[in-house]
C-alpha atoms as a PDB file:
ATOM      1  CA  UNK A   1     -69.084  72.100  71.215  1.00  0.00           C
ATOM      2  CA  UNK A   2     -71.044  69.197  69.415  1.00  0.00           C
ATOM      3  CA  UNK A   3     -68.799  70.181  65.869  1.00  0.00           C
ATOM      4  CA  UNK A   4     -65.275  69.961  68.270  1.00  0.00           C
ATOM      5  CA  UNK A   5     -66.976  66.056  69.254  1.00  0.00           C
ATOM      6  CA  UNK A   6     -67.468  64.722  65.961  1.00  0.00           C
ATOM      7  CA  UNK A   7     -64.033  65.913  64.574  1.00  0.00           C
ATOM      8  CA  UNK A   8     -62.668  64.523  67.729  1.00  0.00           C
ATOM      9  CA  UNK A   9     -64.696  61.063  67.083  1.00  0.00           C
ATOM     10  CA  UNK A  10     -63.735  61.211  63.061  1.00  0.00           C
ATOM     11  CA  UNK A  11     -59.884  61.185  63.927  1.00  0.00           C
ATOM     12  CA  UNK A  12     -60.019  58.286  66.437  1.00  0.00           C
ATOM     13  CA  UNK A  13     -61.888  56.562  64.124  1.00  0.00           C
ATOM     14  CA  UNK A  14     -59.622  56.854  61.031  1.00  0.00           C
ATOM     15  CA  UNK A  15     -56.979  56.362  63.424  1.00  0.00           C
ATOM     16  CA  UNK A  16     -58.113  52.307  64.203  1.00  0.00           C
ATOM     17  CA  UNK A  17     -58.964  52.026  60.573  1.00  0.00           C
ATOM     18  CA  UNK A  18     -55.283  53.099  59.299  1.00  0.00           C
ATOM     19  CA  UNK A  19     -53.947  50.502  62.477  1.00  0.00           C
ATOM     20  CA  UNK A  20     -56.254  47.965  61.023  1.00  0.00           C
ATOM     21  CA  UNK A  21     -55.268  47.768  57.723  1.00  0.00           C
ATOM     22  CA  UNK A  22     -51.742  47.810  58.642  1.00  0.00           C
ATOM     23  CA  UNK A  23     -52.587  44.275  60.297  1.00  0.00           C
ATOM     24  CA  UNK A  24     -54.588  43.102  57.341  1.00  0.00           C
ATOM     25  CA  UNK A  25     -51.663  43.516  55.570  1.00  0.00           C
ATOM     26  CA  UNK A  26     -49.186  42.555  57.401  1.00  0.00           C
ATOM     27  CA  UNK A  27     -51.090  39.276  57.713  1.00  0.00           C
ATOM     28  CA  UNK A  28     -51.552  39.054  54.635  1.00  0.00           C
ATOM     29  CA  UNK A  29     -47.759  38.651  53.642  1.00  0.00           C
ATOM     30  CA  UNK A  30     -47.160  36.459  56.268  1.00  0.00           C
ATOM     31  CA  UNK A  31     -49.780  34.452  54.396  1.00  0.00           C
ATOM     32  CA  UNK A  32     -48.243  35.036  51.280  1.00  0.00           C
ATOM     33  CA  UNK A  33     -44.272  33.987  52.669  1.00  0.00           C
ATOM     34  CA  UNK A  34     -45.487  31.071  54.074  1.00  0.00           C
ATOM     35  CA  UNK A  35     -46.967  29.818  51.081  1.00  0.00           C
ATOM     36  CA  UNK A  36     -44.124  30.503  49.032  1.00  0.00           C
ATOM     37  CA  UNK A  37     -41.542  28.729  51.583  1.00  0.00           C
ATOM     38  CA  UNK A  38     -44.070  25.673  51.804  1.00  0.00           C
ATOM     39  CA  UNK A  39     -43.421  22.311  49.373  1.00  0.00           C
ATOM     40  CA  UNK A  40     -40.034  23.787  47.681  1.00  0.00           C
ATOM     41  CA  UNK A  41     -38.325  20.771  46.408  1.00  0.00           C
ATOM     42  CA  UNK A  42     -34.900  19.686  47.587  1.00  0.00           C
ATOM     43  CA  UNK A  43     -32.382  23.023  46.612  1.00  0.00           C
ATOM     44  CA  UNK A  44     -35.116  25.458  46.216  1.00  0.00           C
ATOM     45  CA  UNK A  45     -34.983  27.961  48.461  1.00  0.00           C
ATOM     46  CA  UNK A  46     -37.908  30.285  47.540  1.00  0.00           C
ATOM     47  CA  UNK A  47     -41.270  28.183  45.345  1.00  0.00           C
ATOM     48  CA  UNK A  48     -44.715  29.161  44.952  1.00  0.00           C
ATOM     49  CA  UNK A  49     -47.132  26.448  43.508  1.00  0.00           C
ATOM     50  CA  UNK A  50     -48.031  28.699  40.010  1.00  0.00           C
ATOM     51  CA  UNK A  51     -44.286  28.819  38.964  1.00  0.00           C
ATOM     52  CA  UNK A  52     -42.513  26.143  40.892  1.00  0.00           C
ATOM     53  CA  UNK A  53     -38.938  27.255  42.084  1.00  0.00           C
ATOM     54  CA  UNK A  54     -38.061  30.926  42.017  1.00  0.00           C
ATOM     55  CA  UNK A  55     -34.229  30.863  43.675  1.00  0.00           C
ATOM     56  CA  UNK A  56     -31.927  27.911  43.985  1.00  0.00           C
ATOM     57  CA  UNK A  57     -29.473  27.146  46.671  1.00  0.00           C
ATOM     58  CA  UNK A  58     -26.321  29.115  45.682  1.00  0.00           C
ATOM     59  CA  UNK A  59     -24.479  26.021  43.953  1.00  0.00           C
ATOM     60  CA  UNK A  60     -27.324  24.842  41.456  1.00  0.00           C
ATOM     61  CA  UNK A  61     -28.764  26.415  38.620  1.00  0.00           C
ATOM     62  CA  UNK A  62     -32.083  27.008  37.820  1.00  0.00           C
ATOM     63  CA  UNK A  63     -33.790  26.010  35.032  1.00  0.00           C
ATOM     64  CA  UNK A  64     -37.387  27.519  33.584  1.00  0.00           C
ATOM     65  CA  UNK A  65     -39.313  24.910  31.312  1.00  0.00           C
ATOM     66  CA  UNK A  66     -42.005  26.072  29.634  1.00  0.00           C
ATOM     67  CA  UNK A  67     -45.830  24.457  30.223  1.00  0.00           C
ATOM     68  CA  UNK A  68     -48.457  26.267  28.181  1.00  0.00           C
ATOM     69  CA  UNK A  69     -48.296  29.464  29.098  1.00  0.00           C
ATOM     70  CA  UNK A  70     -46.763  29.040  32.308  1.00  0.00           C
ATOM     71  CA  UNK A  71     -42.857  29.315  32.990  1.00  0.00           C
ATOM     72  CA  UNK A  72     -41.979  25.880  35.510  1.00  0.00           C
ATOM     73  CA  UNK A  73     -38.369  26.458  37.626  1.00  0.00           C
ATOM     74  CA  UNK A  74     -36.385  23.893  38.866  1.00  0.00           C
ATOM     75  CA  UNK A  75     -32.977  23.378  40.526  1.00  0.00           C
ATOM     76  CA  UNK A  76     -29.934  21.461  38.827  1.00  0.00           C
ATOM     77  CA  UNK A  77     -26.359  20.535  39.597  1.00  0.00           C
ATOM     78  CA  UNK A  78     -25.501  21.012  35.738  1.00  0.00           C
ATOM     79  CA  UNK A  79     -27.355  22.290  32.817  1.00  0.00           C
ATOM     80  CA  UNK A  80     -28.959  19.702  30.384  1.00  0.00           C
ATOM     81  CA  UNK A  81     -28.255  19.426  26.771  1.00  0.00           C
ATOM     82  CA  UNK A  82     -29.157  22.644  24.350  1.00  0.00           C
ATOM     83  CA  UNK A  83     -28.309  24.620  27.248  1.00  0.00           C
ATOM     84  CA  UNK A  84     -24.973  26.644  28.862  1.00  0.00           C
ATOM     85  CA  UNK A  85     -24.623  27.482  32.913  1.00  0.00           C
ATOM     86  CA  UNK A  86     -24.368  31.371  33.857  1.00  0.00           C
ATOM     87  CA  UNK A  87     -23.527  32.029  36.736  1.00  0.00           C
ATOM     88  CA  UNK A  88     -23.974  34.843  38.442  1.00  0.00           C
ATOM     89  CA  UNK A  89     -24.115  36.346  42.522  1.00  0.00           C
ATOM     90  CA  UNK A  90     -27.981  36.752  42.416  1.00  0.00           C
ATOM     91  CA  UNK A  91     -28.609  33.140  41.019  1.00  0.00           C
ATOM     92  CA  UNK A  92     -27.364  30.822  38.445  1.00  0.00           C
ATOM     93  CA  UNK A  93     -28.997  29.727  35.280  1.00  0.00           C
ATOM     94  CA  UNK A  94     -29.337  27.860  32.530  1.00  0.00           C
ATOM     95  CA  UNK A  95     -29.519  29.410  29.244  1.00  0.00           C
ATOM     96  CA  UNK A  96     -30.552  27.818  26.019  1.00  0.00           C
ATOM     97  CA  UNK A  97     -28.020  27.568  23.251  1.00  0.00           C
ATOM     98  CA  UNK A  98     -28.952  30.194  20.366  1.00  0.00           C
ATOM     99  CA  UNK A  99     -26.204  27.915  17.927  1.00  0.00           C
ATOM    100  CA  UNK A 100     -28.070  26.524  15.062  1.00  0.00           C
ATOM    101  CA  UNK A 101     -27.887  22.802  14.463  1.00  0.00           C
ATOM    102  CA  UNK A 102     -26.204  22.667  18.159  1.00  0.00           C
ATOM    103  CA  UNK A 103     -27.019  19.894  20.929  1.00  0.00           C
ATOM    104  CA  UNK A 104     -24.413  21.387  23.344  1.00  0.00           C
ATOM    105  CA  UNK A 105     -22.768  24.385  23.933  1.00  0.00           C
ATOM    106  CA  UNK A 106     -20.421  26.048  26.075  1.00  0.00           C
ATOM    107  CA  UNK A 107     -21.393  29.405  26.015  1.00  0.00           C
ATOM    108  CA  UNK A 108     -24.163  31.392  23.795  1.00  0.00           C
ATOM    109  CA  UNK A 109     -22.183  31.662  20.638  1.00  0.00           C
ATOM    110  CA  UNK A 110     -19.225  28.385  20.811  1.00  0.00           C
ATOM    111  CA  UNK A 111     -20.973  25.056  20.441  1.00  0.00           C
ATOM    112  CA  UNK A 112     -18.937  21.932  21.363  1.00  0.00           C
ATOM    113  CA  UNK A 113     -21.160  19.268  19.719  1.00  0.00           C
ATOM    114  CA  UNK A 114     -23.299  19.231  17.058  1.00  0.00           C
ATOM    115  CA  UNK A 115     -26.545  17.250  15.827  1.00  0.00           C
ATOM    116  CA  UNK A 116     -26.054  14.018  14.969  1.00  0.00           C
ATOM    117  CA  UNK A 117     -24.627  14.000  10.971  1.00  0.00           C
ATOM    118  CA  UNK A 118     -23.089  17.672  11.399  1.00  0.00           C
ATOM    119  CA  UNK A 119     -19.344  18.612  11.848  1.00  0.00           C
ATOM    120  CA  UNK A 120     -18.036  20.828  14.762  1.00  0.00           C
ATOM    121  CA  UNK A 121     -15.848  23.499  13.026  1.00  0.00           C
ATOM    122  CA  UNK A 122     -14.809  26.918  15.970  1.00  0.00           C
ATOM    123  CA  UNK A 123     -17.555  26.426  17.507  1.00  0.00           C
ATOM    124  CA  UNK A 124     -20.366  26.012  14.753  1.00  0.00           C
ATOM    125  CA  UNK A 125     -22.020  22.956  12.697  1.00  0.00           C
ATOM    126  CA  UNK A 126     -21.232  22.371   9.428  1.00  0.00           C
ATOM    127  CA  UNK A 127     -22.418  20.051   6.815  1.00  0.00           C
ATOM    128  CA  UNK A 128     -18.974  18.896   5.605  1.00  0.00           C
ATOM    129  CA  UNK A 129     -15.469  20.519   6.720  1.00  0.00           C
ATOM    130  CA  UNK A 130     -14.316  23.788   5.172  1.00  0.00           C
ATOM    131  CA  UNK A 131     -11.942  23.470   2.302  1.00  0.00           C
ATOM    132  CA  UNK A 132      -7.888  22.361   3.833  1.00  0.00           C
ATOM    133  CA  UNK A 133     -10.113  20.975   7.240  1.00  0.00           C
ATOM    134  CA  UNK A 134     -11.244  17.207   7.420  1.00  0.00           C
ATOM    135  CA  UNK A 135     -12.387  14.470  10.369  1.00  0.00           C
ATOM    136  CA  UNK A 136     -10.004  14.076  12.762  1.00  0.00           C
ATOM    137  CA  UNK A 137      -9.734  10.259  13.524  1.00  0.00           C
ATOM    138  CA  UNK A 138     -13.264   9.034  12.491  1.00  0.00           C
ATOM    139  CA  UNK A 139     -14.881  12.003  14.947  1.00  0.00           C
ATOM    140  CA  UNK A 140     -17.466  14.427  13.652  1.00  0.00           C
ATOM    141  CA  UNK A 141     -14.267  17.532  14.704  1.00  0.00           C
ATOM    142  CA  UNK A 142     -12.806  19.077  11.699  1.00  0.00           C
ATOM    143  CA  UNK A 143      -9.060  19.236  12.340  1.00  0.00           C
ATOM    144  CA  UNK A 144      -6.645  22.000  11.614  1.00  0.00           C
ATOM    145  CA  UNK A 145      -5.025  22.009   8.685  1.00  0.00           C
ATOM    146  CA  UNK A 146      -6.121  18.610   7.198  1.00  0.00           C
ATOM    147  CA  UNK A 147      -3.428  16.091   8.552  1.00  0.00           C
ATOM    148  CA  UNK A 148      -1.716  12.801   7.309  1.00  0.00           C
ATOM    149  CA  UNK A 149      -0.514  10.077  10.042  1.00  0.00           C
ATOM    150  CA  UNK A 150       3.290   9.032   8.615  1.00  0.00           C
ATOM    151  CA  UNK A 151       5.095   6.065   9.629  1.00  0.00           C
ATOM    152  CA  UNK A 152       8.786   7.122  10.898  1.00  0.00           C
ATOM    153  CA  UNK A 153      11.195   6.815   8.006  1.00  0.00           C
ATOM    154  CA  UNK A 154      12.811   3.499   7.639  1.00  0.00           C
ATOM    155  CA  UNK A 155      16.823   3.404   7.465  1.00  0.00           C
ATOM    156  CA  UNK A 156      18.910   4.680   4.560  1.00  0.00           C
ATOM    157  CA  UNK A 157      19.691   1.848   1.614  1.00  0.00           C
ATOM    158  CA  UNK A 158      22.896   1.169   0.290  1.00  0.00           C
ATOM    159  CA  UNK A 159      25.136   3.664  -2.115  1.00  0.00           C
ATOM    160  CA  UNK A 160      23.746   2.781  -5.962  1.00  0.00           C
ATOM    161  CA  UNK A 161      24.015   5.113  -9.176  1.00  0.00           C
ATOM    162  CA  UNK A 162      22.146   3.256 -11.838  1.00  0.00           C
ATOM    163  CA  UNK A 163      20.777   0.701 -10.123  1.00  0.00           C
ATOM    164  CA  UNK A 164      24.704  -0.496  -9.712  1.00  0.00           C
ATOM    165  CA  UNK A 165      26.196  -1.104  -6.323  1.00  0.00           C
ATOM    166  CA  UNK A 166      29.921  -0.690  -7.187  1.00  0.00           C
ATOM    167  CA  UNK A 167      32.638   0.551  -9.781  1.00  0.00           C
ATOM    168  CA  UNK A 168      31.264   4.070  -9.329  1.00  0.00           C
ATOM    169  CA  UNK A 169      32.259   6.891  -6.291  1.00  0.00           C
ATOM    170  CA  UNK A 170      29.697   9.255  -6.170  1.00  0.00           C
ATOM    171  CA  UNK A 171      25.809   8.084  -5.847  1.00  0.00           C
ATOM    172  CA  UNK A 172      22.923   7.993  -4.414  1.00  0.00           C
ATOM    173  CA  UNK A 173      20.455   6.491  -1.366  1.00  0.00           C
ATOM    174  CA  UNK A 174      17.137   6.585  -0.207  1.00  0.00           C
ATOM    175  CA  UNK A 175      15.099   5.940   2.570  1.00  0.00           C
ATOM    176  CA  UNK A 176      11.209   5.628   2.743  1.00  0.00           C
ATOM    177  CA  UNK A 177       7.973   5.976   4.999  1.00  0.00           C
ATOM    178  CA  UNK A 178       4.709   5.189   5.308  1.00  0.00           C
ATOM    179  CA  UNK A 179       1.237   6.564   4.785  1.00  0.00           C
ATOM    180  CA  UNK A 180      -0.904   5.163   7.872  1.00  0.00           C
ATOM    181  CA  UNK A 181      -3.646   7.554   7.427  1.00  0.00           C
ATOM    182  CA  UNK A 182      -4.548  10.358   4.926  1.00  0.00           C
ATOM    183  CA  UNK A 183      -7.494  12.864   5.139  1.00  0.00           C
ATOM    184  CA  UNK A 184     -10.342  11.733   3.544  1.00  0.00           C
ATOM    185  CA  UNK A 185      -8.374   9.048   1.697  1.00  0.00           C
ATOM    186  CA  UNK A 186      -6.805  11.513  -0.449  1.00  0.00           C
ATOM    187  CA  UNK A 187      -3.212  10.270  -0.209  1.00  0.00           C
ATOM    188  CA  UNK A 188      -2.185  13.536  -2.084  1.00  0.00           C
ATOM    189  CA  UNK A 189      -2.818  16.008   0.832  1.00  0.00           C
ATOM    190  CA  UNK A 190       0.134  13.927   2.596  1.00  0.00           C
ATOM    191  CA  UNK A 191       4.277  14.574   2.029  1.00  0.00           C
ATOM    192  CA  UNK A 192       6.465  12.519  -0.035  1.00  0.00           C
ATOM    193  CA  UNK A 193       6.742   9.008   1.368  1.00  0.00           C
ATOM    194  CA  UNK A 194      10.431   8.906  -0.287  1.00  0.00           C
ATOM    195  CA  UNK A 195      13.620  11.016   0.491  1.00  0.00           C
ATOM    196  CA  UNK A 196      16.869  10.638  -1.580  1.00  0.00           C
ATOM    197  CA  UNK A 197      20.454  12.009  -0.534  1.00  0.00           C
ATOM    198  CA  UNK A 198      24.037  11.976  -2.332  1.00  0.00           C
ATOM    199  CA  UNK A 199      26.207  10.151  -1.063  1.00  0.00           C
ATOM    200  CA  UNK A 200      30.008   8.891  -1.784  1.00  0.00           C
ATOM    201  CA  UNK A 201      32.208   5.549  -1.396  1.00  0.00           C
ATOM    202  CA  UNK A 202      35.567   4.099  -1.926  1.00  0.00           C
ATOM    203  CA  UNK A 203      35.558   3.453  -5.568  1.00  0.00           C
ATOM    204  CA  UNK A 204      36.046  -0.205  -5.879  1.00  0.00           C
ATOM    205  CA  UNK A 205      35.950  -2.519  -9.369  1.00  0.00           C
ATOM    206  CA  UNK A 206      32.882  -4.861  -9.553  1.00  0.00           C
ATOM    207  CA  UNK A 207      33.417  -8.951  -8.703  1.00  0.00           C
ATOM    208  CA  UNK A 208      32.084  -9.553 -12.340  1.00  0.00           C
ATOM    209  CA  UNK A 209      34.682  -6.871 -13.540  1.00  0.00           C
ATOM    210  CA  UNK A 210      37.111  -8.215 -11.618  1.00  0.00           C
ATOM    211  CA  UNK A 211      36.546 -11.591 -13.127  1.00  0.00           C
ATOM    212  CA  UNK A 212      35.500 -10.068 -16.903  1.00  0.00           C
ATOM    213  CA  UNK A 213      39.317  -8.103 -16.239  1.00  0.00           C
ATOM    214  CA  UNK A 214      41.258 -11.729 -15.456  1.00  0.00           C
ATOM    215  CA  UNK A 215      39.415 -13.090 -18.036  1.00  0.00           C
ATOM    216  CA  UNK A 216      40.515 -10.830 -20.976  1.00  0.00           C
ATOM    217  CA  UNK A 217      44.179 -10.368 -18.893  1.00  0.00           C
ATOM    218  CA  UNK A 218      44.192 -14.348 -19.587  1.00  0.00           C
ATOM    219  CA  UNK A 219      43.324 -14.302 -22.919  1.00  0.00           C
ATOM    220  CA  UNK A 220      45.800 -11.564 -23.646  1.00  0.00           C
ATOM    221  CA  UNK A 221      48.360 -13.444 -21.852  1.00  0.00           C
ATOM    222  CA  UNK A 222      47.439 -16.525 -24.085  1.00  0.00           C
ATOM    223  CA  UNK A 223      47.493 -14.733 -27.261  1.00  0.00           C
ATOM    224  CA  UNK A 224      51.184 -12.825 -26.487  1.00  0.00           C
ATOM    225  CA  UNK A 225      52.182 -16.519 -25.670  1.00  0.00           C
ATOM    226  CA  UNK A 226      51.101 -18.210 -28.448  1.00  0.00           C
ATOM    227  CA  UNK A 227      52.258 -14.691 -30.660  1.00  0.00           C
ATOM    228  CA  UNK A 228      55.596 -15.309 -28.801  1.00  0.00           C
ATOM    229  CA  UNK A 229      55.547 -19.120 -29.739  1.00  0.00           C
ATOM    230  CA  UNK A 230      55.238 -18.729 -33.404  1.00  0.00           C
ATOM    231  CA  UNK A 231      57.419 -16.118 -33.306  1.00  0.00           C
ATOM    232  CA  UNK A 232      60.330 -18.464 -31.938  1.00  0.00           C
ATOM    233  CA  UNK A 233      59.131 -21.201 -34.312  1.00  0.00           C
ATOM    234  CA  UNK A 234      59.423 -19.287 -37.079  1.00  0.00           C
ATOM    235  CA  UNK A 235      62.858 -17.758 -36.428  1.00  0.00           C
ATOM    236  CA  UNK A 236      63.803 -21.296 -35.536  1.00  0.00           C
ATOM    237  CA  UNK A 237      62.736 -22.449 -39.173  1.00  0.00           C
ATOM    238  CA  UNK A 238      64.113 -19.288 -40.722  1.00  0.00           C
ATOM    239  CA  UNK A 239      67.701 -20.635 -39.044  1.00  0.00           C
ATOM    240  CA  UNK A 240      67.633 -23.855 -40.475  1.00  0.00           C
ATOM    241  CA  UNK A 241      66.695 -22.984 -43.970  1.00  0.00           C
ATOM    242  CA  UNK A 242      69.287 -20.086 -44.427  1.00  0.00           C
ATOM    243  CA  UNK A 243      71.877 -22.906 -42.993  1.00  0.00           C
ATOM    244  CA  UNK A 244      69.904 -25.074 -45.814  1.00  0.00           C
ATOM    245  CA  UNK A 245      70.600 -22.228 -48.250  1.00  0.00           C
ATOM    246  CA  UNK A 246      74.066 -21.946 -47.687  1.00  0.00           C
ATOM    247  CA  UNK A 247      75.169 -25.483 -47.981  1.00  0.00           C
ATOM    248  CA  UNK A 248      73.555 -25.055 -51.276  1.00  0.00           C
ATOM    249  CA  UNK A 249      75.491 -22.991 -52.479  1.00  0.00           C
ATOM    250  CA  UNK A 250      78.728 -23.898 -51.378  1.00  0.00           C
ATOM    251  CA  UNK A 251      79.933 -25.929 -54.883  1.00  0.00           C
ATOM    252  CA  UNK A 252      81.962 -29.560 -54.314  1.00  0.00           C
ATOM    253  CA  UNK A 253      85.783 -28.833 -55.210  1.00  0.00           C
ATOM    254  CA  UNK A 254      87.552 -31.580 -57.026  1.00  0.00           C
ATOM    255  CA  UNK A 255      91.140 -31.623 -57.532  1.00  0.00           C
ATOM    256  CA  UNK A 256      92.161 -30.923 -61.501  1.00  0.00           C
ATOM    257  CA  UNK A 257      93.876 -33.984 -63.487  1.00  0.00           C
ATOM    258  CA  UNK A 258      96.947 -33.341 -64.859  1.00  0.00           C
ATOM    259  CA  UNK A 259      97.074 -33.141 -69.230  1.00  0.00           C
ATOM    260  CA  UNK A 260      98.570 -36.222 -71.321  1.00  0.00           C
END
């Protein structure tokens, strides 16, 4: 009887105990939510005074600074510099660029600026361009392919062939452009800056051998005229001295005198 009491009084009293500690505990995370939820800074949802902000609000990111051995969180629109945003259903974050040499990137492994004296090449940071890649206007951006700025091309000049303008048919013209800027001042990198095309007009003489052609077409006319002169002179003397000649020799005739 006395054995069927105590088991009776053992039961009961494990029975409170188990109830009891169910309250201690539940208490105690009550304790522990409340503490959590307390002081969260504006767009925290969920803090606790160790580790500062634990979630964000669904549209910042969190970010987890380091303090001795401690890891600080707090909530940000945008991630700062050395860092990309992930986002992600559960929570976004900020994770630190892994690109050496790289201020900002855009994801873990595609930088889009480098440290200050560095050139952005696809993503990484480069000392100088690669070889065919240079500056691209004055920025620290390697272009690609290395690029020259040309001026348009001015018009076409006249119809020449050695350097003369007329008394030829076939020739040739030209028309030219421009360097405005070459890659690393290396004018050589850019395209010819002259172009040069056949080209054909109606053959015409030259003023100067137009005037050079009257002027020996004179001359000759002059000479053929003066030829022609002496030639009339000279048959005109020729006339008079054969006329001389045969007076000459024409002899006087007398009339013969009867003999005594």
């Amino acid at each position: 009887m006395q054995l069927g009491l105590f088991v009776v009084v053992v039961f009961l009293s494990s029975m409170d105990l188990t109830g009891g500690s169910k309250v201690v505990k539940g208490k105690r995370q009550r304790r522990i939510s409340t503490e959590l939820s307390q002081g969260c800074a504006r767009g925290c949802d969920l803090c606790s005074e160790f580790n500062g902000c634990l979630r964000c609000s669904p549209k910042l990111f969190i970010l987890l600074e380091r303090n001795d051995i401690r890891q600080i969180g707090i909530c940000l629109p945008s991630c700062p510099l050395g860092y990309f945003g992930l986002r992600n259903t559960d929570m976004n974050k900020c994770i630190k660029c892994k690109i050496e040499n790289c201020e900002s990137c855009f994801s873990r492994n595609f930088c889009t600026k480098c440290k200050e004296g560095l050139y952005l090449h696809k993503g990484r940071c480069y000392v100088t361009c690669p070889e065919g890649y240079s500056a691209a206007n004055g920025t620290m951006e390697c272009s690609s392919p290395a690029q020259c700025e040309m001026s348009e091309w001015g018009p076409w000049g006249p119809c020449s062939k050695k350097r003369k303008l007329c008394g030829f048919k076939k020739g040739n013209e030209d028309r030219t452009r421009r360097i405005l800027q070459a890659p690393s001042g290396d004018v050589s990198l850019c395209p010819a800056t002259t172009e040069v095309r056949r080209c054909t007009v109606q053959k015409s003489q030259c003023p100067e051998g137009k005037r050079k052609k009257k002027e020996e077409q004179g001359k000759q006319d002059n000479t053929n005229g003066n030829r022609n002169r002496k030639d009339t002179k000279d048959a005109k003397s020729g006339t008079k001295k054969r006329k001389s000649k045969q007076r000459g020799a024409v002899a006087p005739t007398t009339s013969a005198s009867p003999a005594q």
